[in-house]
N, C-alpha and C. Protein backbone atom coordinates (compact mmCIF):
# COMPACT_ATOMS: atom_id res chain seq x y z
N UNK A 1 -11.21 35.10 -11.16
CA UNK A 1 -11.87 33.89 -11.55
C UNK A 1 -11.02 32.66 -11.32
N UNK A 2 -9.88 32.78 -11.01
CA UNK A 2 -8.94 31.75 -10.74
C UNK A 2 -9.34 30.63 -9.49
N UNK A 3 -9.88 29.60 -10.24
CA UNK A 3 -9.68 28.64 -9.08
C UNK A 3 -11.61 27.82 -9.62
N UNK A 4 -12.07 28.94 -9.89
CA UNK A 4 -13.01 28.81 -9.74
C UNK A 4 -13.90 27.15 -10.98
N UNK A 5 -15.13 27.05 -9.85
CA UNK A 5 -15.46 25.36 -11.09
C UNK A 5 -16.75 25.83 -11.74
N UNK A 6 -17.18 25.33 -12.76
CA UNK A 6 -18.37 25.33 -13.18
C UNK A 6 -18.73 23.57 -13.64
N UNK A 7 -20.36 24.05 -13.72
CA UNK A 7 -20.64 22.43 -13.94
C UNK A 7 -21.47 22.68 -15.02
N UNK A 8 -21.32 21.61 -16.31
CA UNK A 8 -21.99 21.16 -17.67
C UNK A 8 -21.90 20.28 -17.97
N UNK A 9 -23.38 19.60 -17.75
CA UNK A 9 -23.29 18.43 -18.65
C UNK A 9 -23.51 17.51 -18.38
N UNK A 10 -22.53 17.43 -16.86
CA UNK A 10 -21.71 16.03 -16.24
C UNK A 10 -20.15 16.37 -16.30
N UNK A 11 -19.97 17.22 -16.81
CA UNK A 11 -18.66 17.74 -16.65
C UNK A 11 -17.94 18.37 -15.49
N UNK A 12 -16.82 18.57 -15.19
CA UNK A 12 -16.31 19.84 -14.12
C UNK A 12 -15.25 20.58 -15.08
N UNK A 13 -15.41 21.76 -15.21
CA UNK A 13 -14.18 22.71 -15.40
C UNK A 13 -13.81 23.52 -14.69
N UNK A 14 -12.61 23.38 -15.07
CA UNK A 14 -11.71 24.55 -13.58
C UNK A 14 -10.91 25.48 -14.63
N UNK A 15 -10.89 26.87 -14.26
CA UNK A 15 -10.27 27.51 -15.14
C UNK A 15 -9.24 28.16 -14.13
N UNK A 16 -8.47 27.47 -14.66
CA UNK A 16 -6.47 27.48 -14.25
C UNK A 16 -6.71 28.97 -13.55
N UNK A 17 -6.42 29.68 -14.62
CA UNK A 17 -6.28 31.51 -14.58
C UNK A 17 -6.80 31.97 -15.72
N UNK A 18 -6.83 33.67 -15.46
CA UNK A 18 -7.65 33.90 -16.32
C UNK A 18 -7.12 33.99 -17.93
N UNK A 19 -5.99 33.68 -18.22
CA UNK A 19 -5.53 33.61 -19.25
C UNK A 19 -5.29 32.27 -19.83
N UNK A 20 -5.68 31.34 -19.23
CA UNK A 20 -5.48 29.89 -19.49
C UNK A 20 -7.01 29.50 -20.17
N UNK A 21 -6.80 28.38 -20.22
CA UNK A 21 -7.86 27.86 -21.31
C UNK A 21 -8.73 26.89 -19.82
N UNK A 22 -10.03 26.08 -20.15
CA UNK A 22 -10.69 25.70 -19.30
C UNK A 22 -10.10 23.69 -19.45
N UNK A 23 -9.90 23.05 -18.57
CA UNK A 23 -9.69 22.18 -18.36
C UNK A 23 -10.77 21.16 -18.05
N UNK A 24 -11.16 20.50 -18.89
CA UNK A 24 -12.10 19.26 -18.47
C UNK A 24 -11.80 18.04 -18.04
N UNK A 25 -12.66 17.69 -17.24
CA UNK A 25 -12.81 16.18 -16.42
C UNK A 25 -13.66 15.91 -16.77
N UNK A 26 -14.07 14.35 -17.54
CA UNK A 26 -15.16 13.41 -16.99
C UNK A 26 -15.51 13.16 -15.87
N UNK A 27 -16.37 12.99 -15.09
CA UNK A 27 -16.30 11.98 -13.61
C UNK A 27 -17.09 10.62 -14.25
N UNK A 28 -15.87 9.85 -13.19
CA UNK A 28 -16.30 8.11 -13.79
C UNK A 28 -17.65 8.03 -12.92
N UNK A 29 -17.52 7.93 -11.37
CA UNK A 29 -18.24 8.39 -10.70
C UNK A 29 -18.72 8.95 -9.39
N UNK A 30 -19.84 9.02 -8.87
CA UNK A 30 -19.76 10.31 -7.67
C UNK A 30 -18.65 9.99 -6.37
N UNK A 31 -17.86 8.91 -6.60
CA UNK A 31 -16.88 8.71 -5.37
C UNK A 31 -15.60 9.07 -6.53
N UNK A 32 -15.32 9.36 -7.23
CA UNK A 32 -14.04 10.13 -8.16
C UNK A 32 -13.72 11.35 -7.59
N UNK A 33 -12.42 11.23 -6.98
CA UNK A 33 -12.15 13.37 -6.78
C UNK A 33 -10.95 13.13 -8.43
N UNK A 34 -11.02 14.32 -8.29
CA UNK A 34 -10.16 15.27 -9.32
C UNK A 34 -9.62 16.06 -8.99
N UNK A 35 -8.23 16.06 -9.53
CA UNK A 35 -7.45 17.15 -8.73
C UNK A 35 -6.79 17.44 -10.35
N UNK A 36 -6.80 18.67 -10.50
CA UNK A 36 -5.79 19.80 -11.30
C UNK A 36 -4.61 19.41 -11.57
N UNK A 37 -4.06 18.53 -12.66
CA UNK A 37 -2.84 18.16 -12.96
C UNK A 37 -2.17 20.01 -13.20
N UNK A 38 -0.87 19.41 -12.46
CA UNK A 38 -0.20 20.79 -12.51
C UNK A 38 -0.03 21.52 -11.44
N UNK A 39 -1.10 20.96 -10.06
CA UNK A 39 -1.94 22.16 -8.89
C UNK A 39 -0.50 21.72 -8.19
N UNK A 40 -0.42 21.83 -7.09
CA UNK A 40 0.27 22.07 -6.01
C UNK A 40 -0.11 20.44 -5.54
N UNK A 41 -1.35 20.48 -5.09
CA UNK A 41 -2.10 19.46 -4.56
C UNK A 41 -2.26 17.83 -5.22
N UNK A 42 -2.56 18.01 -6.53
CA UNK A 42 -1.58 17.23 -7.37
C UNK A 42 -0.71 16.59 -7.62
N UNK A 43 0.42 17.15 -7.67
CA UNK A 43 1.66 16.76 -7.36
C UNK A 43 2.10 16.13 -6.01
N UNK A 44 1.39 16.65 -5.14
CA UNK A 44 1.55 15.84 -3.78
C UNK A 44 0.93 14.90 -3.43
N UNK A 45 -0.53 14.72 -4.27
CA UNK A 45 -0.96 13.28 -4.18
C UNK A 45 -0.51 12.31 -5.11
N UNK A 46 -0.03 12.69 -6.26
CA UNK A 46 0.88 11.93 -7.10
C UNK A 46 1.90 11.40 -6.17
N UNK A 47 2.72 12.44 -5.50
CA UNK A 47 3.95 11.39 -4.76
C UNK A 47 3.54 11.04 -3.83
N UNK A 48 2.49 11.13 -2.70
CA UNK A 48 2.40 10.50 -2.04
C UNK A 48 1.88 8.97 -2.50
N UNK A 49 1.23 8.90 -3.62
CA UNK A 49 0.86 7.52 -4.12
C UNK A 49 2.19 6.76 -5.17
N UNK A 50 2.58 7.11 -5.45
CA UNK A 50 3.82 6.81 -6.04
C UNK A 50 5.12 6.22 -5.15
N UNK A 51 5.15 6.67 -3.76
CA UNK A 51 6.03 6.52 -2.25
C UNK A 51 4.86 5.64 -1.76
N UNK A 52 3.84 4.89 -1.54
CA UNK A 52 3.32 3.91 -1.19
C UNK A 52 3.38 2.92 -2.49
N UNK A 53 3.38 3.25 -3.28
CA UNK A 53 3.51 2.29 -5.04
C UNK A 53 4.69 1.95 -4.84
N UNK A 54 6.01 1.99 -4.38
CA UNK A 54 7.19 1.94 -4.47
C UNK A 54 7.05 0.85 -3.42
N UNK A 55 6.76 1.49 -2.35
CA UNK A 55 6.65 0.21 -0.57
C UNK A 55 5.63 -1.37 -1.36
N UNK A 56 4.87 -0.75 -1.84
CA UNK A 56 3.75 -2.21 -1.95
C UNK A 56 4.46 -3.20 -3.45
N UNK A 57 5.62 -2.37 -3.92
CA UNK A 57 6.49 -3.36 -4.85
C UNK A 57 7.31 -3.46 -4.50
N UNK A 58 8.21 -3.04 -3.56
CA UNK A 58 9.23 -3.85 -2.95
C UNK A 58 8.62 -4.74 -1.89
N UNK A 59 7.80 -4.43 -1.44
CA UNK A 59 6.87 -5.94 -0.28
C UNK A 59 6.22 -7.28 -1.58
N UNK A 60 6.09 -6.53 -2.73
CA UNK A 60 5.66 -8.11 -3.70
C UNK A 60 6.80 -8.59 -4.07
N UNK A 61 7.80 -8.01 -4.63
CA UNK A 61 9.10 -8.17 -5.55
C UNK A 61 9.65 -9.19 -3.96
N UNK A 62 10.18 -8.85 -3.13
CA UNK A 62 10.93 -9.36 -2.05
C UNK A 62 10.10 -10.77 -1.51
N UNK A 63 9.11 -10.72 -1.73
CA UNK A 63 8.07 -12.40 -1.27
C UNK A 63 8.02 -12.58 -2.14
N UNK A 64 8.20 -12.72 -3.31
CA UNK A 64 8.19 -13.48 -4.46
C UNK A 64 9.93 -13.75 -4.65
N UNK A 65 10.42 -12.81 -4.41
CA UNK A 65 11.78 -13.50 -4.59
C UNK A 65 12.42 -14.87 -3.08
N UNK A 66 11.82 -14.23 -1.98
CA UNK A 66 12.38 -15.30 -1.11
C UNK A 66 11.65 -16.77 -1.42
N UNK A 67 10.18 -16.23 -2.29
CA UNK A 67 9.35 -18.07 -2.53
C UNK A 67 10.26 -18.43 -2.96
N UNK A 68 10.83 -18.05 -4.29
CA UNK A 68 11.43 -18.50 -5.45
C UNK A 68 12.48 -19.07 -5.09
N UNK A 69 13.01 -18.30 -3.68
CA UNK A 69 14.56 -18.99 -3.30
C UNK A 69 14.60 -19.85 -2.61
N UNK A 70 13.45 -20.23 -1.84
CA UNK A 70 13.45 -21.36 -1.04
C UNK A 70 13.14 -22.57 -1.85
N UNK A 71 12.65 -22.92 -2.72
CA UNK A 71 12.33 -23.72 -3.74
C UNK A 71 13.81 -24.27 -4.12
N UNK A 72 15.06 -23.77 -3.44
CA UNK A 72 16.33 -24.24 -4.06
C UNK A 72 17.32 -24.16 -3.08
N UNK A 73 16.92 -23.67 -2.06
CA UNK A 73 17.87 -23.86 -0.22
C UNK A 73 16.79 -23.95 0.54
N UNK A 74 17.14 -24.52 1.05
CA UNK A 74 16.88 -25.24 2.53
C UNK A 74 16.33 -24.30 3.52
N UNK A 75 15.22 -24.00 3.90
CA UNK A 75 14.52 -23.21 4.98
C UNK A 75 15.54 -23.18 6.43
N UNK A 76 15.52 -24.04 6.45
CA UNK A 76 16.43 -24.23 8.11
C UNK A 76 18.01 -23.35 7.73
N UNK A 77 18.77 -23.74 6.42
CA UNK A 77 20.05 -22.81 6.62
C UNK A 77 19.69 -21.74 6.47
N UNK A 78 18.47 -21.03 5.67
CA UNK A 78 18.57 -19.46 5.47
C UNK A 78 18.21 -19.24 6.47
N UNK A 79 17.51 -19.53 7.90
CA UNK A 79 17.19 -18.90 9.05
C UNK A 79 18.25 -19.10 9.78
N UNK A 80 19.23 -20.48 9.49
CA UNK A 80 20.50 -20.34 10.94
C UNK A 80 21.72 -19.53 9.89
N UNK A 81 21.52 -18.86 8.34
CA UNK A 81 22.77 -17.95 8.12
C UNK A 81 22.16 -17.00 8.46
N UNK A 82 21.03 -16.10 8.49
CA UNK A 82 20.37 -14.93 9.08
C UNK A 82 20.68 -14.79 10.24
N UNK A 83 20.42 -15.60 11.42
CA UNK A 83 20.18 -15.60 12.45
C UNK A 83 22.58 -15.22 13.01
N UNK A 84 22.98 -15.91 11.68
CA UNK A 84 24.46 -15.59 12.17
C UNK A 84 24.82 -14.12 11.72
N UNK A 85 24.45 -13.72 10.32
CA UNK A 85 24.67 -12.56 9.55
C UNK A 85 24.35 -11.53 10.55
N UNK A 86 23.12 -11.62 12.02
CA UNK A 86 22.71 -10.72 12.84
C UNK A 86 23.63 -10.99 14.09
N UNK A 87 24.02 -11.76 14.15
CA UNK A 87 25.34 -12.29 15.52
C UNK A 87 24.02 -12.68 16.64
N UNK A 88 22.70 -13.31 16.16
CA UNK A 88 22.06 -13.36 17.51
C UNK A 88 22.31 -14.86 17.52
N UNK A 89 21.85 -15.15 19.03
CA UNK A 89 22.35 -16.06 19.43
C UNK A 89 21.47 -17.02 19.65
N UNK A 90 21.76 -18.72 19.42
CA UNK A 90 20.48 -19.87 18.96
C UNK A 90 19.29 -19.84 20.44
N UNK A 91 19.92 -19.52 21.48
CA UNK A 91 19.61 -19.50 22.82
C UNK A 91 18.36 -18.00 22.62
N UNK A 92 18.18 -17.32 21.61
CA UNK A 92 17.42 -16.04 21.54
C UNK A 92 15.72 -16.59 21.53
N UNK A 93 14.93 -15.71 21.95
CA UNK A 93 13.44 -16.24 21.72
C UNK A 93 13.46 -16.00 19.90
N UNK A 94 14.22 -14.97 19.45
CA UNK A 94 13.29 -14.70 18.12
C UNK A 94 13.94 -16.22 17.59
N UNK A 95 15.56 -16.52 17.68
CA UNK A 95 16.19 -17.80 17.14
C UNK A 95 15.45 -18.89 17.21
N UNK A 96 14.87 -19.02 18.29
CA UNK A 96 14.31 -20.28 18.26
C UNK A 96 12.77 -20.38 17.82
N UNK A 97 12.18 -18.93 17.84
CA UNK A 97 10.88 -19.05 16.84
C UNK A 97 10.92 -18.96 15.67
N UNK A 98 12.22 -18.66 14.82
CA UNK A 98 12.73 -18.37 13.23
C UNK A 98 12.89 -19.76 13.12
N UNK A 99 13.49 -20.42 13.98
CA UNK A 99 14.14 -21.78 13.16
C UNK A 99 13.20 -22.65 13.43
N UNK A 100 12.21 -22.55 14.63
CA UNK A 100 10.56 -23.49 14.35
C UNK A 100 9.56 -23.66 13.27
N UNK A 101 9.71 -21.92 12.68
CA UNK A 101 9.40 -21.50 12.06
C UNK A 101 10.22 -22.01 10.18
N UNK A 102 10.95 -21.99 9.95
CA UNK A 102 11.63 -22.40 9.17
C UNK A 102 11.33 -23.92 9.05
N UNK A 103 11.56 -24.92 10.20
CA UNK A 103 11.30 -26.05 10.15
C UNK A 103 9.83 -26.71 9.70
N UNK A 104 8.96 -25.77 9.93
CA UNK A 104 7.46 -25.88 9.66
C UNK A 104 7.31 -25.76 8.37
N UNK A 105 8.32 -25.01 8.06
CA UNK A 105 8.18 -24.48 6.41
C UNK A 105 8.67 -25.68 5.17
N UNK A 106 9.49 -26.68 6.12
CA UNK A 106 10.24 -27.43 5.49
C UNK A 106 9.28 -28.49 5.06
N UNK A 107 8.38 -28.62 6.25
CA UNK A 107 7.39 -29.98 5.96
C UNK A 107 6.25 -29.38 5.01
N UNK A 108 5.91 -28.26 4.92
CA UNK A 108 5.00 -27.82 3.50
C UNK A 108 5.37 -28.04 2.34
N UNK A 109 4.42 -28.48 1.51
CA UNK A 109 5.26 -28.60 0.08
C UNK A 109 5.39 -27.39 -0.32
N UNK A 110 6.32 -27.24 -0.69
CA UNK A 110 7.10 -25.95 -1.24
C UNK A 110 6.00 -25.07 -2.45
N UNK A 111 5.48 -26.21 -3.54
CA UNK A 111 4.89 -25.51 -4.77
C UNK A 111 3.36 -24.90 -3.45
N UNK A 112 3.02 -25.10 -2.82
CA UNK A 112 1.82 -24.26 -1.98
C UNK A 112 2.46 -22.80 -1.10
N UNK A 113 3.64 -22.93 -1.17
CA UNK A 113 4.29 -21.82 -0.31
C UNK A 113 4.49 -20.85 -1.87
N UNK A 114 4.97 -21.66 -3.19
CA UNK A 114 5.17 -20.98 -3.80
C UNK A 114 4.01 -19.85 -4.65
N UNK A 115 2.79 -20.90 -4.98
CA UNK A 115 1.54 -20.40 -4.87
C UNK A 115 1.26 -19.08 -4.28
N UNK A 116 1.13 -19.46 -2.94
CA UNK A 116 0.33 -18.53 -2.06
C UNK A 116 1.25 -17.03 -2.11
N UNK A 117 2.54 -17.15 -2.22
CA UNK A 117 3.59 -16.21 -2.51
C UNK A 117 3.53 -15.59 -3.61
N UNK A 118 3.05 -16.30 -5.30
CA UNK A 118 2.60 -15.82 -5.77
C UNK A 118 1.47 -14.74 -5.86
N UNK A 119 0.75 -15.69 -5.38
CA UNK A 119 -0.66 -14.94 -5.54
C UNK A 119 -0.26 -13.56 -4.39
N UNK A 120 0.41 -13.52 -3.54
CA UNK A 120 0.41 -12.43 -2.73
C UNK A 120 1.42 -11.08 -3.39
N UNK A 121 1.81 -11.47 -4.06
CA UNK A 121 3.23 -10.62 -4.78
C UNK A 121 2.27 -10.15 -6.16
N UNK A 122 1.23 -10.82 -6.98
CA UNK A 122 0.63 -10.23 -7.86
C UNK A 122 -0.13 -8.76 -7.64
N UNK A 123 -0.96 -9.04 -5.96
CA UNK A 123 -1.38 -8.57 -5.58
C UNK A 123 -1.19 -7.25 -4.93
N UNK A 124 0.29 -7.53 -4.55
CA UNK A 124 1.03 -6.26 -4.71
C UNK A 124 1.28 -5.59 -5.66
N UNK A 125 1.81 -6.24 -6.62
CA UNK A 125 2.33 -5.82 -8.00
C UNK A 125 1.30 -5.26 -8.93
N UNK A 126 -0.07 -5.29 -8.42
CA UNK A 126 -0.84 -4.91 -9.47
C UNK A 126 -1.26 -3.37 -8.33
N UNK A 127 -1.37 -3.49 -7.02
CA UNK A 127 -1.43 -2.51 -6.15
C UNK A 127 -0.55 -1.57 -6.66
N UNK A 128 0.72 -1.63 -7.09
CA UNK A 128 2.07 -0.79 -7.06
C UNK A 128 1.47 -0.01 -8.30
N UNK A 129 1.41 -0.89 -9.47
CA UNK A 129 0.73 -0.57 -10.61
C UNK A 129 -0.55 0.64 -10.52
N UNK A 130 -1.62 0.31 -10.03
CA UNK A 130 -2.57 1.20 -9.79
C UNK A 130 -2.57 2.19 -8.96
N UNK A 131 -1.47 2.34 -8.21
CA UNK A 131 -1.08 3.28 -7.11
C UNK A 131 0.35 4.51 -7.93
N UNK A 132 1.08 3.83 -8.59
CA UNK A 132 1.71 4.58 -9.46
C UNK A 132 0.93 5.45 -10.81
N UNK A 133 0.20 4.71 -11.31
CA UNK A 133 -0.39 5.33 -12.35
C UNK A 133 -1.90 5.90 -11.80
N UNK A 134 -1.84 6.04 -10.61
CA UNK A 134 -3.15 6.71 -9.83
C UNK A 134 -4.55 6.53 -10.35
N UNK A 135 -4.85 5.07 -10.05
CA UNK A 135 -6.11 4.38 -10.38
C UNK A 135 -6.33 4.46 -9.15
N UNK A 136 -7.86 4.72 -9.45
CA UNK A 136 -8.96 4.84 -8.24
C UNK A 136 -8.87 3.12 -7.64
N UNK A 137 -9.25 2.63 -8.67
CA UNK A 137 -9.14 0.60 -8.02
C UNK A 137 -7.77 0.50 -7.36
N UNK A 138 -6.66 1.18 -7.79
CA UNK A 138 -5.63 0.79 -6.82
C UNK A 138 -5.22 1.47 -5.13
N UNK A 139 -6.08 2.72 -5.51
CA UNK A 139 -6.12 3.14 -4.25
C UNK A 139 -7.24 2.06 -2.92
N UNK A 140 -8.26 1.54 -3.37
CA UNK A 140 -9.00 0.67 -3.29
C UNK A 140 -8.40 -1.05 -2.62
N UNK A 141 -7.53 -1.33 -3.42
CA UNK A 141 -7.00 -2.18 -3.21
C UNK A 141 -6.06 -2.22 -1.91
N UNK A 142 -5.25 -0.39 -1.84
CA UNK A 142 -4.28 -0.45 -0.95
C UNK A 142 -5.48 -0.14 0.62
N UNK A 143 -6.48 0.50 0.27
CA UNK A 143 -7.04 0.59 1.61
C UNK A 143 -7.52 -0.54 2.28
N UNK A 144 -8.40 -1.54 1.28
CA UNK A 144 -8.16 -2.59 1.75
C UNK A 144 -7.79 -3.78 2.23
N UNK A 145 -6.60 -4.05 1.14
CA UNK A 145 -5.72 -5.24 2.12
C UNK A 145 -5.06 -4.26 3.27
N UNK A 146 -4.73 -2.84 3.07
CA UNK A 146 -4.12 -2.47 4.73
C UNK A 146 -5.08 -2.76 5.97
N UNK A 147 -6.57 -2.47 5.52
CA UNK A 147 -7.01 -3.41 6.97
C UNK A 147 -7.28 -3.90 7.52
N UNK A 148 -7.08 -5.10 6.27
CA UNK A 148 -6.89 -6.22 6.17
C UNK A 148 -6.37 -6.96 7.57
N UNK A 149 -4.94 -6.23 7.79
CA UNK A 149 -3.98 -6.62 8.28
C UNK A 149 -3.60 -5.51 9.89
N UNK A 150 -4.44 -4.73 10.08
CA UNK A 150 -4.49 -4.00 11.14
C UNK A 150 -5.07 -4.92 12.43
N UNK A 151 -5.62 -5.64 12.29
CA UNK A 151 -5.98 -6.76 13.70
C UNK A 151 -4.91 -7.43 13.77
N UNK A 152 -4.21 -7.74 12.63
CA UNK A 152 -3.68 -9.06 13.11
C UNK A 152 -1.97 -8.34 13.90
N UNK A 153 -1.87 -6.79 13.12
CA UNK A 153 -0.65 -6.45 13.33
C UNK A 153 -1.30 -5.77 15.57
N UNK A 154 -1.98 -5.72 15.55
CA UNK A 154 -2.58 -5.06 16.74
C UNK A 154 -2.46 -6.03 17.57
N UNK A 155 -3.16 -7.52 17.53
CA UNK A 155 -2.73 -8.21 17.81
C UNK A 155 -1.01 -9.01 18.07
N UNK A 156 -0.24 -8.85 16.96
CA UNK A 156 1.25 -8.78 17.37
C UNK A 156 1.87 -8.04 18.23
N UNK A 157 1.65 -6.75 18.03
CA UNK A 157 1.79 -5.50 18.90
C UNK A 157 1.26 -5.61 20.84
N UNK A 158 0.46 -6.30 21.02
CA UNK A 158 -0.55 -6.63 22.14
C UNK A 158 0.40 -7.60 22.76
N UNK A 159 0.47 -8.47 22.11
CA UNK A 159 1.45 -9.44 22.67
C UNK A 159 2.95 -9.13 22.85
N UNK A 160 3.76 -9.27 22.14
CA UNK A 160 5.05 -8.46 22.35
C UNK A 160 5.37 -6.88 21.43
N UNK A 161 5.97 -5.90 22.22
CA UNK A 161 6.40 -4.58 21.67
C UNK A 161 7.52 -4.53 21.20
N UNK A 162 7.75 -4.57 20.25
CA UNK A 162 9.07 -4.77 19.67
C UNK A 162 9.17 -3.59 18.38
N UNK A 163 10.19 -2.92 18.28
CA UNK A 163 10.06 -1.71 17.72
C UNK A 163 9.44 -2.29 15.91
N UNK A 164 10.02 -3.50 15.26
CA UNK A 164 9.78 -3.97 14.11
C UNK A 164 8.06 -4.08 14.09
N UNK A 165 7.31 -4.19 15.28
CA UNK A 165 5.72 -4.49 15.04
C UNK A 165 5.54 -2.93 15.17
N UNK A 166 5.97 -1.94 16.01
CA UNK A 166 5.85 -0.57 16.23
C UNK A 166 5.98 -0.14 14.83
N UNK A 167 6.94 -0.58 14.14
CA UNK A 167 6.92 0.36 12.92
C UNK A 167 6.03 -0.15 11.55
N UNK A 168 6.23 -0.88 12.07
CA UNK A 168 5.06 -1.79 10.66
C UNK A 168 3.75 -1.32 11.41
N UNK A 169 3.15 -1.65 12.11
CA UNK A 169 1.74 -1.20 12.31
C UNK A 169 1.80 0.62 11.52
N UNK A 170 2.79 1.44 12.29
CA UNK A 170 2.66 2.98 11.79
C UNK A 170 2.33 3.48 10.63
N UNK A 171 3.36 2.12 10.19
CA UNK A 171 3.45 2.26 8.31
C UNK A 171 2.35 2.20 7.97
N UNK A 172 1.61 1.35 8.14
CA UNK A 172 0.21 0.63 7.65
C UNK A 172 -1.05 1.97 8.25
N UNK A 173 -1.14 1.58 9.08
CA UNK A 173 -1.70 2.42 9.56
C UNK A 173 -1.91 3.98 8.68
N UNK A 174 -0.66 4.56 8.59
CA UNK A 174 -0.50 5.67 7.53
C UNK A 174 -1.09 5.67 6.35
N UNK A 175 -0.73 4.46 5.81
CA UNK A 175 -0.87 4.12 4.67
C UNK A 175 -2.43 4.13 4.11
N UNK A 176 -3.56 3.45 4.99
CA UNK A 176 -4.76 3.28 5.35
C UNK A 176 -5.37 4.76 5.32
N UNK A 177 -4.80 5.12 6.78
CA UNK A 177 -5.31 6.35 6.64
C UNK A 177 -5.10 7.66 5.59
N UNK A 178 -4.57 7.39 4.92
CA UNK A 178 -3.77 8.64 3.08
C UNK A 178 -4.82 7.39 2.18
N UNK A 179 -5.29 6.33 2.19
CA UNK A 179 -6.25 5.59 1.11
C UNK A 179 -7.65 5.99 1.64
N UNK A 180 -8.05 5.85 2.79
CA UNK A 180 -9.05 6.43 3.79
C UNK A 180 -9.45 8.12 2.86
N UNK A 181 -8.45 9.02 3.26
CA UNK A 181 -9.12 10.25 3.14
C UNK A 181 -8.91 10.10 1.93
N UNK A 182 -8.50 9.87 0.54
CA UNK A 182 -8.49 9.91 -0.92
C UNK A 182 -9.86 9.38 -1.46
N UNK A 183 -10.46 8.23 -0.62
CA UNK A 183 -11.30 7.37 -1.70
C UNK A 183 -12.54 7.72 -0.95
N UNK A 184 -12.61 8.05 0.80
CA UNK A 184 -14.03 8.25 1.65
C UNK A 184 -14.03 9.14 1.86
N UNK A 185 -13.46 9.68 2.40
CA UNK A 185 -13.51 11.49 3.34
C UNK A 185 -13.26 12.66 2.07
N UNK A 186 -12.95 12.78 1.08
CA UNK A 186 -12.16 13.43 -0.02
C UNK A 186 -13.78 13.26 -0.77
N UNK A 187 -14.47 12.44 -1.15
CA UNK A 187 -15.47 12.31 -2.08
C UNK A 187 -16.99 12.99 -1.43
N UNK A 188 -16.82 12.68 -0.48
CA UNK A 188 -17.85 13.35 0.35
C UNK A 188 -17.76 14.83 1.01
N UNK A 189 -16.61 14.96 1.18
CA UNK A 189 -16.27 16.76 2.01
C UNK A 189 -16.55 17.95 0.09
N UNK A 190 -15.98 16.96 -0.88
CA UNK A 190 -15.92 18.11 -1.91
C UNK A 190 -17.17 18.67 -2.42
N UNK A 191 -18.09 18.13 -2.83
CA UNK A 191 -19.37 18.51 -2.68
C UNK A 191 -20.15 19.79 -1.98
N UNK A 192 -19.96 18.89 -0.80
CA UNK A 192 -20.16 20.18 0.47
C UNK A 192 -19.63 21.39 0.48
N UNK A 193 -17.95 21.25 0.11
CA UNK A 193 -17.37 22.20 -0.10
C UNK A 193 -17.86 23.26 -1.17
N UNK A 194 -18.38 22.68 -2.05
CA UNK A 194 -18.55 23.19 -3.44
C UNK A 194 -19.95 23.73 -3.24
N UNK A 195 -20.91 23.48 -2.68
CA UNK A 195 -22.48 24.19 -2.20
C UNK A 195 -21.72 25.01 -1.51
N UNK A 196 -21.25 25.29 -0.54
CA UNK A 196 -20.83 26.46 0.45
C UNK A 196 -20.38 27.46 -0.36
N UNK A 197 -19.30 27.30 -0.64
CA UNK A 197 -18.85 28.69 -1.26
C UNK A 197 -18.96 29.01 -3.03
């Protein structure tokens, strides 16, 4: 009998083994999977969401800390001490699009850079949140701002190949696709699964 589900109610129970007791789930609703705290399977979607919860708070924590720091140095020196800390040279394409770039930044008012930095770092931070404590809305959240950002990284990628757009698209991409099969492909195959056998 191990493994096996029954349905009451609106309920699902799964009975562990046959010496274990029966385990209940609510379902919030028909796009909810459930997985067996304890299973094998479980545990691996726990860390796999917990190892994207970790990435999507160090990407809020780190843009919220560089807003915060530019608000008190100068855009133009943190791109020409970067640009030295890497030994590249002012004559480089990326040098001279960092420090255009920097300079552009200088003529924005700062409290709109700080804003928008905000608001983008909450957004993480509440992602990290719902992705650590394995909320369905945060899985939600991560599928969609990732593709979100898949044109525009495709687009970077299209134009110049540079291993930093190679690996960020992968990431993302990954990332999408592990929120993809959890919240679409996962809600619809179990069902099916469950009439068949």
């Amino acid at each position: 009998m191990s493994g096996q589900e029954f349905e009451r109610e609106g309920m699902l129970a799964f009975l562990l083994n046959p010496t274990s007791k029966v385990v209940r789930f609510r379902m919030h609703s028909g796009l909810h999977t459930v997985t067996v705290p304890g299973t094998a399977e479980h545990r691996a979607r726990l860390q796999a969401l917990r190892t994207v919860a970790l990435f999507e708070l160090a990407k809020g924590l780190l843009v919220l800390l560089a807003a915060v720091s530019l608000y008190w140095i100068d855009a133009s020196d943190v791109a020409g001490a970067f640009l030295n800390f890497l030994h590249i040279s002012p004559d480089h394409h990326f040098a001279r699009m960092l420090m255009r770039l920097a300079d552009r930044l200088s003529d924005i008012k700062m409290w709109q850079v700080i804003v928008a930095a905000s608001i983008y770092s909450g957004l993480r931070l509440a992602e990290a949140y719902g992705l650590w404590r394995a909320r369905p809305w945060g899985e939600w959240i991560a599928l969609v701002s990732g593709m979100i950002y898949l044109p525009y990284e495709i687009r970077l990628l299209a134009h110049r190949v540079t291993l930093f757009h190679v690996s960020v698209l992968v990431i993302n991409v990954a990332i999408v696709a592990f929120m993809f099969y959890l919240r679409i492909y996962l809600p619809r195959v179990k069902p099916v699964l469950r009439r068949i056998s």
